[in-house]
Structure formats: C-alpha cells, structure tokens
C-alpha atoms as a PDB file:
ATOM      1  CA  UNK A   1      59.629 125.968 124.809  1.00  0.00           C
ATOM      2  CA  UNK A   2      60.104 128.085 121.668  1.00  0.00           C
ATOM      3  CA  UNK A   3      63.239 129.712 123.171  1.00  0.00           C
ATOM      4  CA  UNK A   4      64.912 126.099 123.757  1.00  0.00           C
ATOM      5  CA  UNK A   5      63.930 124.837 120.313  1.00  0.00           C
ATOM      6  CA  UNK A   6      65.305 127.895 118.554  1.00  0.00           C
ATOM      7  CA  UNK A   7      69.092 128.013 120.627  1.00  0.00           C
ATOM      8  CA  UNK A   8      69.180 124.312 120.057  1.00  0.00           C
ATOM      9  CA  UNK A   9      68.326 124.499 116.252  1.00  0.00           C
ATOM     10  CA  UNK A  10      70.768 127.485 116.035  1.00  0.00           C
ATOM     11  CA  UNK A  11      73.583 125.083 117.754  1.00  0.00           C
ATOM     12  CA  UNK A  12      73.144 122.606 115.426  1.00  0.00           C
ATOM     13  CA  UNK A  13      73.265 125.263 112.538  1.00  0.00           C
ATOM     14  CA  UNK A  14      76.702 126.938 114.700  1.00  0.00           C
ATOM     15  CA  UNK A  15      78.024 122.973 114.476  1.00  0.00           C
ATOM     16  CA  UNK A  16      76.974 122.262 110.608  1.00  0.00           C
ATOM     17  CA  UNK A  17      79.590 125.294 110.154  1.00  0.00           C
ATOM     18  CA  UNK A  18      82.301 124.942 112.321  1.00  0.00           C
ATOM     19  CA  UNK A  19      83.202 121.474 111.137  1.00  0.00           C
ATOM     20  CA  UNK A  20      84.327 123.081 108.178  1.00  0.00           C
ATOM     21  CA  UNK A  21      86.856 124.566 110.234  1.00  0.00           C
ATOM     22  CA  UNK A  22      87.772 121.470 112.462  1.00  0.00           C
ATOM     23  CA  UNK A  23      88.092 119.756 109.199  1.00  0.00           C
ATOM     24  CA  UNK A  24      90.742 122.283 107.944  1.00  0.00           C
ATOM     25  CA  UNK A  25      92.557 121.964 111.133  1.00  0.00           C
ATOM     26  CA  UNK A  26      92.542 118.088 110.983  1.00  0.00           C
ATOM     27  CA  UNK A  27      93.884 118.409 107.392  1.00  0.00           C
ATOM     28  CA  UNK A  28      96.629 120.945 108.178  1.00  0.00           C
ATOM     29  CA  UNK A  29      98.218 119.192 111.467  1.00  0.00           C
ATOM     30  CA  UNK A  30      97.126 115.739 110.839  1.00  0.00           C
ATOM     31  CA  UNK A  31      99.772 113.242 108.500  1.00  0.00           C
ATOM     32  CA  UNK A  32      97.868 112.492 105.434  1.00  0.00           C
ATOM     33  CA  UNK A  33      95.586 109.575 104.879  1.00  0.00           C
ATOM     34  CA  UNK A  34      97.185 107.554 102.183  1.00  0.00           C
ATOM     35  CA  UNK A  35      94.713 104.745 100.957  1.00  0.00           C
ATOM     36  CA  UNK A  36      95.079 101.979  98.351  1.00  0.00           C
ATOM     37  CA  UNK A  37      92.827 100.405  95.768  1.00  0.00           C
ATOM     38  CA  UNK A  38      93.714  97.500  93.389  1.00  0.00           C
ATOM     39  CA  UNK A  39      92.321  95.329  91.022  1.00  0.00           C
ATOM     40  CA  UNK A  40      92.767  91.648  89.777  1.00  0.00           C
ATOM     41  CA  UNK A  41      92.697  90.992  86.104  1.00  0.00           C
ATOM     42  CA  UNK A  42      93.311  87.061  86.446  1.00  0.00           C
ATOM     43  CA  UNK A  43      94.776  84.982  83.670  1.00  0.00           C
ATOM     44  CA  UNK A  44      92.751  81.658  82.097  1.00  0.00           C
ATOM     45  CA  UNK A  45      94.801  79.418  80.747  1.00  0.00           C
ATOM     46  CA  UNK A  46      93.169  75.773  79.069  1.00  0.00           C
ATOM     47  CA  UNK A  47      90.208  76.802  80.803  1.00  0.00           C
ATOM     48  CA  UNK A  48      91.631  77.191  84.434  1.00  0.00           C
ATOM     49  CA  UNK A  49      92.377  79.583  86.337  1.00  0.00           C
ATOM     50  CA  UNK A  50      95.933  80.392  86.131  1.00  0.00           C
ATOM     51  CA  UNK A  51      98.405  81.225  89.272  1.00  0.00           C
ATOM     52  CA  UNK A  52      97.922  85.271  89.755  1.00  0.00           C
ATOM     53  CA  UNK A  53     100.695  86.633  88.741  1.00  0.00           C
ATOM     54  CA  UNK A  54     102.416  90.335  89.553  1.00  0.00           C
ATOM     55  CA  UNK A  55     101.183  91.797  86.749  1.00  0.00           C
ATOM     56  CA  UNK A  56      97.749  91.134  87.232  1.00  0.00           C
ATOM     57  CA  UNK A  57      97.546  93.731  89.877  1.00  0.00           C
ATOM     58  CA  UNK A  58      96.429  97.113  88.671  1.00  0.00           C
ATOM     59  CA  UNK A  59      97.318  99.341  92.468  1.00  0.00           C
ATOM     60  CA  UNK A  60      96.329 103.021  93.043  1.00  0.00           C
ATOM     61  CA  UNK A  61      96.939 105.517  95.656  1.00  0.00           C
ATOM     62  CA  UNK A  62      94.562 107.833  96.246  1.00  0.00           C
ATOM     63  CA  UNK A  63      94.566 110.716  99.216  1.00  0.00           C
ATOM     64  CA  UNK A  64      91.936 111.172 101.068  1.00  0.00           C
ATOM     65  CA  UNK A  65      92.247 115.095 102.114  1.00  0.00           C
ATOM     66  CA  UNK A  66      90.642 116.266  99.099  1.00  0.00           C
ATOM     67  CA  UNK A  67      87.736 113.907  99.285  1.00  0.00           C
ATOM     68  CA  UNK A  68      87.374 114.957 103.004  1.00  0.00           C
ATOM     69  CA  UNK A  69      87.226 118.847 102.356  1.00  0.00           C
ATOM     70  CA  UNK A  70      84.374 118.078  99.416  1.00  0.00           C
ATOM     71  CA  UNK A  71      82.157 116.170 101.770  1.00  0.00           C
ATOM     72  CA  UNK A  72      82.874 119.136 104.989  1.00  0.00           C
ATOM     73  CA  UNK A  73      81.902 121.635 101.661  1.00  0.00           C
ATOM     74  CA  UNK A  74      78.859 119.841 100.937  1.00  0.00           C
ATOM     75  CA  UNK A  75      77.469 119.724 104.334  1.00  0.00           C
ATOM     76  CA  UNK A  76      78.499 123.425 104.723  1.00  0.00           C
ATOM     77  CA  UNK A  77      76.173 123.818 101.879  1.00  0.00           C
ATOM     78  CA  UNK A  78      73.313 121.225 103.194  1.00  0.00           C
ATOM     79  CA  UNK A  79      73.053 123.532 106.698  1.00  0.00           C
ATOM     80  CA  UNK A  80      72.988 126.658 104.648  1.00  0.00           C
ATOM     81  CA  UNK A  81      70.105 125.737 102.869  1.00  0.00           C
ATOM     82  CA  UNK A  82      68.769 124.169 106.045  1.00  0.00           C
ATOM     83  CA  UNK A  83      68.709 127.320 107.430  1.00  0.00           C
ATOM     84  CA  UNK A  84      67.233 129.208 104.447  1.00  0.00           C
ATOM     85  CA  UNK A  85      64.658 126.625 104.056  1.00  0.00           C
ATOM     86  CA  UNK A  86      63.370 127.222 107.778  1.00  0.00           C
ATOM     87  CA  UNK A  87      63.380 130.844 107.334  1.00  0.00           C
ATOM     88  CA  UNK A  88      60.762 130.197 104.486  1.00  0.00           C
ATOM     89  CA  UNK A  89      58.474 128.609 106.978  1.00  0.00           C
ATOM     90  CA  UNK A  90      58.670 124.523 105.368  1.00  0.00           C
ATOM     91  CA  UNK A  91      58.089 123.022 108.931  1.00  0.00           C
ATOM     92  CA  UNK A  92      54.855 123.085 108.195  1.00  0.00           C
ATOM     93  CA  UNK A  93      54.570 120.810 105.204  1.00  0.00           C
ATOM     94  CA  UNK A  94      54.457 117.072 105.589  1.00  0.00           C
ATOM     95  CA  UNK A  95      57.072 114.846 104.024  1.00  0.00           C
ATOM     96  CA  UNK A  96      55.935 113.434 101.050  1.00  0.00           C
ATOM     97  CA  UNK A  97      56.734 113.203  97.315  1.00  0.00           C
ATOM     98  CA  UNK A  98      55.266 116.916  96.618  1.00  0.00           C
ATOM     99  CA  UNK A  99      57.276 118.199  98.857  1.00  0.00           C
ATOM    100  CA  UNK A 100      60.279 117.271  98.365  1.00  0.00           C
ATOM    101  CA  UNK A 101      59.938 118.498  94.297  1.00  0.00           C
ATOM    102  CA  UNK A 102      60.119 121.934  95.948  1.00  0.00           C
ATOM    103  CA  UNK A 103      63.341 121.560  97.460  1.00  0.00           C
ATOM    104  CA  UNK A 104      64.615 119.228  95.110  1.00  0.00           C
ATOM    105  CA  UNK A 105      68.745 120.220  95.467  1.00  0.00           C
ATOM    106  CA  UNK A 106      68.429 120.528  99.390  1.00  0.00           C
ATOM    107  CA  UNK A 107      67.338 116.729  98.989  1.00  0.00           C
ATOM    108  CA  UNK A 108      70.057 115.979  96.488  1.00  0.00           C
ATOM    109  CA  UNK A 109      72.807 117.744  98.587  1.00  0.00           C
ATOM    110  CA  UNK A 110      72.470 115.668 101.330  1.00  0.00           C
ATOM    111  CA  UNK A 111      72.285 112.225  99.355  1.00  0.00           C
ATOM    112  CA  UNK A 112      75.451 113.400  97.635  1.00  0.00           C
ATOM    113  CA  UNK A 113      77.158 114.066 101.135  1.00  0.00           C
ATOM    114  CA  UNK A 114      75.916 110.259 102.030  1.00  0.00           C
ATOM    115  CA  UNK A 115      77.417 108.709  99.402  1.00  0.00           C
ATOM    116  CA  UNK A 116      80.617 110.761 100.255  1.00  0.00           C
ATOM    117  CA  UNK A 117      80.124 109.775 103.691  1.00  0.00           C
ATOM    118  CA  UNK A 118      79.755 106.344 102.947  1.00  0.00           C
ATOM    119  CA  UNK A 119      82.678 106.323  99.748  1.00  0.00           C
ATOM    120  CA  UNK A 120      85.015 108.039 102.631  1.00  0.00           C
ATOM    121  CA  UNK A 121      84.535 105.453 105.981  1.00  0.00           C
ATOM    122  CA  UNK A 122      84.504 102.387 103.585  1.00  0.00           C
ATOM    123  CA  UNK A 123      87.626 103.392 102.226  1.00  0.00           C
ATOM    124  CA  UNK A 124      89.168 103.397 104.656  1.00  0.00           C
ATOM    125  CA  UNK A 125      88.505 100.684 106.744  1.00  0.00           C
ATOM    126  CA  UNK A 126      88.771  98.390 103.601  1.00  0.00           C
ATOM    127  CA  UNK A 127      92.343  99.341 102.543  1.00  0.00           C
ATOM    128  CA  UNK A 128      93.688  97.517 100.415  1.00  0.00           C
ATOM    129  CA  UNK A 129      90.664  97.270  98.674  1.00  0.00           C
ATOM    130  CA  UNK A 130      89.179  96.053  95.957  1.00  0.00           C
ATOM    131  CA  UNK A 131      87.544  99.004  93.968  1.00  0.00           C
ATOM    132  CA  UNK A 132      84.571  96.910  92.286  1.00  0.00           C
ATOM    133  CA  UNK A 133      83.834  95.698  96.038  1.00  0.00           C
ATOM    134  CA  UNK A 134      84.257  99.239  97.496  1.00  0.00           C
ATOM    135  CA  UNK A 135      81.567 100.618  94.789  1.00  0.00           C
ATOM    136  CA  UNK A 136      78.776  97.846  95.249  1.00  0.00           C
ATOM    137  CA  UNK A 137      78.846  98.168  98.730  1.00  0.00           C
ATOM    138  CA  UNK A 138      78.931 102.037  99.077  1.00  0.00           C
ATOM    139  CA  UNK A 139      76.233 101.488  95.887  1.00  0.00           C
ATOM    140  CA  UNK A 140      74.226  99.489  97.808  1.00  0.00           C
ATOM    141  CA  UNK A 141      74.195 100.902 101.083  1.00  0.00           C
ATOM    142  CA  UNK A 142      73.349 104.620 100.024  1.00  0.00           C
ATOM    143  CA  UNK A 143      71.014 103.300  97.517  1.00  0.00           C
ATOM    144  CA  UNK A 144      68.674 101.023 100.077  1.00  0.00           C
ATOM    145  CA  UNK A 145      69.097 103.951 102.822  1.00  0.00           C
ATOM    146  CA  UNK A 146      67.452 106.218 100.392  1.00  0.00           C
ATOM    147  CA  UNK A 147      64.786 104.243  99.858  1.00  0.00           C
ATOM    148  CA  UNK A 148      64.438 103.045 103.542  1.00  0.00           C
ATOM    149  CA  UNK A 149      64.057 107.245 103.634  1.00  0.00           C
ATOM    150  CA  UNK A 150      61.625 107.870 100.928  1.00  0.00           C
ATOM    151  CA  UNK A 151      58.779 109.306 101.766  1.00  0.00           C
ATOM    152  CA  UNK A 152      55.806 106.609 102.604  1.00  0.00           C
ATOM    153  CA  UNK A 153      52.259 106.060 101.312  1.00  0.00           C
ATOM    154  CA  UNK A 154      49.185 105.443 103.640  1.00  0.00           C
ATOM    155  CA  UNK A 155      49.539 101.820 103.036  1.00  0.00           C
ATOM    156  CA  UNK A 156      53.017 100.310 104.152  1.00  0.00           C
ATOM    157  CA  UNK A 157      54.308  97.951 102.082  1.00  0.00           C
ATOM    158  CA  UNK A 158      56.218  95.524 104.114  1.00  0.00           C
ATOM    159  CA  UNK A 159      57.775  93.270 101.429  1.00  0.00           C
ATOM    160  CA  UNK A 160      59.308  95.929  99.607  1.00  0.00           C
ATOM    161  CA  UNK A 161      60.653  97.462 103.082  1.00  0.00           C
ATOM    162  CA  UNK A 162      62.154  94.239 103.961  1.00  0.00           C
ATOM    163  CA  UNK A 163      63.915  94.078 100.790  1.00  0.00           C
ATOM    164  CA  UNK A 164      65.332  97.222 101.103  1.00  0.00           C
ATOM    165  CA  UNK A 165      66.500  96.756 104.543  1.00  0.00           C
ATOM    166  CA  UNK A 166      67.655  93.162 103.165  1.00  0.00           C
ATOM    167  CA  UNK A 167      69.859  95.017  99.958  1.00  0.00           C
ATOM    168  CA  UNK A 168      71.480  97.455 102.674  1.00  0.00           C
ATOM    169  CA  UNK A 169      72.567  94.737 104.753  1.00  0.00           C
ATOM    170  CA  UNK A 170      74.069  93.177 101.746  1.00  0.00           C
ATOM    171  CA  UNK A 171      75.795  95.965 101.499  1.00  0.00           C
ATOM    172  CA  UNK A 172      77.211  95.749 105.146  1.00  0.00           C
ATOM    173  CA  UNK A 173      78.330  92.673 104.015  1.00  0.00           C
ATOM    174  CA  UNK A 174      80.015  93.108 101.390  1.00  0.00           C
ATOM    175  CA  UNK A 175      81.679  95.947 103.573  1.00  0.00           C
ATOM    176  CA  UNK A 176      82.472  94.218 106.407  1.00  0.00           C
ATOM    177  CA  UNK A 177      84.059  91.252 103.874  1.00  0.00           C
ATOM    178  CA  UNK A 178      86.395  93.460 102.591  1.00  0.00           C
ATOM    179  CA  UNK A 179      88.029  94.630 106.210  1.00  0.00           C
ATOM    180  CA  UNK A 180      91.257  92.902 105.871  1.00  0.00           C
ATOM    181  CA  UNK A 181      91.625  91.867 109.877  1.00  0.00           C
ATOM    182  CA  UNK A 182      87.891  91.307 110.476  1.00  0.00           C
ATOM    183  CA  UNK A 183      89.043  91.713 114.533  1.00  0.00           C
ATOM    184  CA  UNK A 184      90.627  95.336 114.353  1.00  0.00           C
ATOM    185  CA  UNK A 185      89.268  98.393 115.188  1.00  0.00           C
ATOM    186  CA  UNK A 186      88.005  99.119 111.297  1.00  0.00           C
ATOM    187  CA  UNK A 187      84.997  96.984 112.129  1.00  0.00           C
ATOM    188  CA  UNK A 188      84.135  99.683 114.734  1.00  0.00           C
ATOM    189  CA  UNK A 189      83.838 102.335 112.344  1.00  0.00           C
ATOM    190  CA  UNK A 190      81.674 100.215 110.309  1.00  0.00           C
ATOM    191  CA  UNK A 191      79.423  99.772 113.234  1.00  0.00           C
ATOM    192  CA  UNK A 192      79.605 103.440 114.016  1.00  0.00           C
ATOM    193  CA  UNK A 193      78.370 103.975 110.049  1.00  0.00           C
ATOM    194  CA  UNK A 194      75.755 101.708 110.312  1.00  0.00           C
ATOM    195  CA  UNK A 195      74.559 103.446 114.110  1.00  0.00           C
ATOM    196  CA  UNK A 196      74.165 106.977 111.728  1.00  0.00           C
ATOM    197  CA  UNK A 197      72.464 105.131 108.942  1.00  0.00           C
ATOM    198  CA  UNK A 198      69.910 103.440 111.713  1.00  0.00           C
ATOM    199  CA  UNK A 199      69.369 106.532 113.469  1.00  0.00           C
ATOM    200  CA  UNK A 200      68.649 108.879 109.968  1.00  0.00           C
ATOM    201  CA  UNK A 201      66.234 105.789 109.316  1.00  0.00           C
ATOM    202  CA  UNK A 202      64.786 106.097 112.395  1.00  0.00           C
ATOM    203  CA  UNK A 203      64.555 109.637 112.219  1.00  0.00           C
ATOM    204  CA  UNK A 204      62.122 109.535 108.597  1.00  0.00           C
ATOM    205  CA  UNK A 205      60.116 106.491 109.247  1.00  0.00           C
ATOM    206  CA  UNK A 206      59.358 106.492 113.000  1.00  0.00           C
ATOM    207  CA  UNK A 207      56.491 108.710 112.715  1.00  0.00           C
ATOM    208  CA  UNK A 208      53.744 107.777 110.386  1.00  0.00           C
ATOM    209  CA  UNK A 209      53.448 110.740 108.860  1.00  0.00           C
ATOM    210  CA  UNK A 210      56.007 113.071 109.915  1.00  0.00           C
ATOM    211  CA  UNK A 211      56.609 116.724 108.804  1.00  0.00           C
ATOM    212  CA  UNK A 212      59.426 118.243 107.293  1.00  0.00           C
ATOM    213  CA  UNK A 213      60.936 120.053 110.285  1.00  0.00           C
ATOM    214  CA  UNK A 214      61.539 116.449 111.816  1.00  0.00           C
ATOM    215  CA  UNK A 215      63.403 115.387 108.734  1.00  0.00           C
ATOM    216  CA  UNK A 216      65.320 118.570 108.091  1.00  0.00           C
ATOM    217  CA  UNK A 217      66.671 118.314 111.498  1.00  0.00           C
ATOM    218  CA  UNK A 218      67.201 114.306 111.683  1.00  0.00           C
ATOM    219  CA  UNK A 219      69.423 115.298 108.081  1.00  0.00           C
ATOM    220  CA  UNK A 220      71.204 118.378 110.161  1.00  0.00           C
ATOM    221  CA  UNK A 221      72.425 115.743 113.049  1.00  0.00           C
ATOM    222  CA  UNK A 222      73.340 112.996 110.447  1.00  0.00           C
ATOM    223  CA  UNK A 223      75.576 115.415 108.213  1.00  0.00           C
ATOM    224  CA  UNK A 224      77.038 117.149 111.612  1.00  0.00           C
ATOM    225  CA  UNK A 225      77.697 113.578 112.861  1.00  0.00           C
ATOM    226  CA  UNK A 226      79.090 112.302 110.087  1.00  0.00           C
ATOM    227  CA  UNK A 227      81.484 115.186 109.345  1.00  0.00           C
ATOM    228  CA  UNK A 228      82.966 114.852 112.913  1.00  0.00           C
ATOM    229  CA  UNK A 229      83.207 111.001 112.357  1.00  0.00           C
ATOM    230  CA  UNK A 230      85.245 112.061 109.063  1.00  0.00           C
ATOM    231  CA  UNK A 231      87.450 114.177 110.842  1.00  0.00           C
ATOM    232  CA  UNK A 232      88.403 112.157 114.004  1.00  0.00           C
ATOM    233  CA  UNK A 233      88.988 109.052 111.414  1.00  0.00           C
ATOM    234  CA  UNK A 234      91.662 110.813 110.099  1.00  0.00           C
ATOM    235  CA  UNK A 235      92.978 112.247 112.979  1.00  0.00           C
ATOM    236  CA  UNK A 236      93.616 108.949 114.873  1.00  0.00           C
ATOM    237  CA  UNK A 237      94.134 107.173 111.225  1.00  0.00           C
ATOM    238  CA  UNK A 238      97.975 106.695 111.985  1.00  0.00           C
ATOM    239  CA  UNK A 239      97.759 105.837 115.639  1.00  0.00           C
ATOM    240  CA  UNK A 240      94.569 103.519 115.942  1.00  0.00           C
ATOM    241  CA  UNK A 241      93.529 102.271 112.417  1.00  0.00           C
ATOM    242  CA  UNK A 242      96.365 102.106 109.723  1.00  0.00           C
ATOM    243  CA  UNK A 243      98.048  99.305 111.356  1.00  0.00           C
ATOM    244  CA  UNK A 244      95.247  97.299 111.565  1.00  0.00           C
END
C-alpha cells in the first residue's frame, strides 16, 4: 500500500511540474488571449441620469500570457514546498490553526494561486467586463472559499457556514451576470471553476478532523487541475470561447 501511495504522490508532484512546461508550450504556439475591461463613469444631469455617452467609457486591454505564466510559477512553487514539507514528516499533524502558523507561506502560496486562478477564468469568460464586477466576484469567491477551508473547531457552527457558502454563491452570481451570452460555452468554464472550488471544499471539511497530508494533497490536485484548466482555456480560446 505504501508503494502505491508514494508513485501516486510522486505523479502528482511529476504533474505540479510539468505544467510549467505545457504552459510555456501553450504560450509559445497558441495566438494570444487578448481580453478587455471597461468602465462607466455616467453623467447626471438635473438629477437624472443622462444618455451614456462615448466618452464615458474608460476601455483597457490587457494580455493574459503574463498573468498565465505567474499563476503556472506559483503553483511550481506550491508543489515544491509540497514536497519539502512531506519530506519533514507534517502528515502527521492535524489541520488546525497551530498548524498552519508553521507553514504559514505554503498556506499563502496557494491562496495567492486561487485568487489567480479565479482573477484568470473570470476574465475571461466575462469579456468585456466590467472591472468593479470582475473584482467583487473574484473577491468574493476566493474570500468565502477560504473560509469554507479554514480549519474547524469541535463545535460546527452552522450559521456562519451557511453564510459563507451563501457570500460564495453571491459571488457565482455576480460571475455568471457578467457572461455576456449567458447560453455560450463561457458558462461551462464557470461550472468547471465552481466543480474545483466544491471538490477543494470537499477535500478540507469532509472529514471531521482531518490531517494535514489529506489537505496538502486535496491543494496538490486543485493547483494541478487548475493549471491545466488555465492552459487548455487558452488553447481553445480562439476556436471555442472568443466568439461567444
């Protein structure tokens, strides 16, 4: 059993490093993702809102290969210390508070490389966006997932996990508002965002009091997962999504 845990924990550590490299490849032969974010700066006029004019638009381009190779980086980094962490022996320790002050930038890595997960995906399948709308719901959907994720206390306390699932779904929302065709494929990848996020929520609260070897490899999957949803986004961007 030890054999089968160890080549499959050293598969997902081979994966958590070769996306780096599928990423590169994606970025090399793939046309670039071009995305756009605006803003409205409306005009009052008597106390009314006046007709929108041109020049209340504020447009920005923004490319998204740069944004891409940070979040492949950062999960590079997240398996790395992963892998370092295990070495040390921190299966062993349950997940709690305590803990996690020990390994307090392992933690932080891979909340950063969720909210560049999250920044990325809605990007994209919110173009043209609204940048106000594209921060509260990336806000809000990273925030409530890390608190879905925090470690628990003996006593559950329902009401405050309800809100938090209730704030991420807000989130979704807000999201899923945004999608300019509410019927293309975009909406998938929203879906396939919000699968991750249920299964990494899964993975830290299905167990009452689970260790940190289950979290550390629930994290692996999610950043591994994530970084190959990344990648064949903007792969099939021009053929399947941009259109849309």
């Amino acid at each position: 059993m030890m054999v089968c845990v160890d080549v499959s924990r050293g598969t997902a550590y081979g994966m958590g490093f070769s996306q780096v490299a599928i990423t590169l490849g994606v970025l090399l032969y793939c046309p670039p993702v071009v995305i756009q974010v605006f803003t409205v700066h409306p005009e009052v006029v008597n106390g009314t809102l006046a007709p929108i004019q041109d020049d209340s638009f504020r447009t920005t381009t923004w490319m998204l290969a740069l944004p891409l190779l940070m979040a492949s980086g950062i999960a590079v980094m997240f398996s790395t210390t992963t892998m370092n962490l295990h070495k040390e022996g921190l299966g062993g320790f349950d997940y709690q508070y305590e803990a996690l002050e020990q390994y307090a930038m392992w933690d932080f890595a891979f909340w950063i490389y969720g909210l560049f997960l999250h920044a990325i995906i809605i990007l994209q399948i919110t173009t043209p966006v609204d940048v106000f709308s594209m921060m509260l719901s990336t806000a809000l959907m990273v925030y409530f997932l890390h608190r879905v994720c925090a470690p628990k206390s003996q006593q559950l306390f329902l009401t405050q996990e309800n809100l938090n699932i209730l704030g991420y779904c807000v989130g979704v929302g807000v999201a899923a508002y945004s999608i300019p065709n509410p019927s293309s494929p975009r909406m998938t990848l929203l879906f396939a965002l919000v699968a991750l996020d249920y299964c990494v929520g899964i993975g830290h609260t299905w167990d009452r009091q689970p260790t940190l070897d289950t979290i550390t490899n629930c994290r692996l999957c999610y950043t591994i997962l994530g970084s190959l949803l990344l990648a064949g986004t903007y792969a099939t961007w021009d053929t399947t999504f941009a259109m849309a």
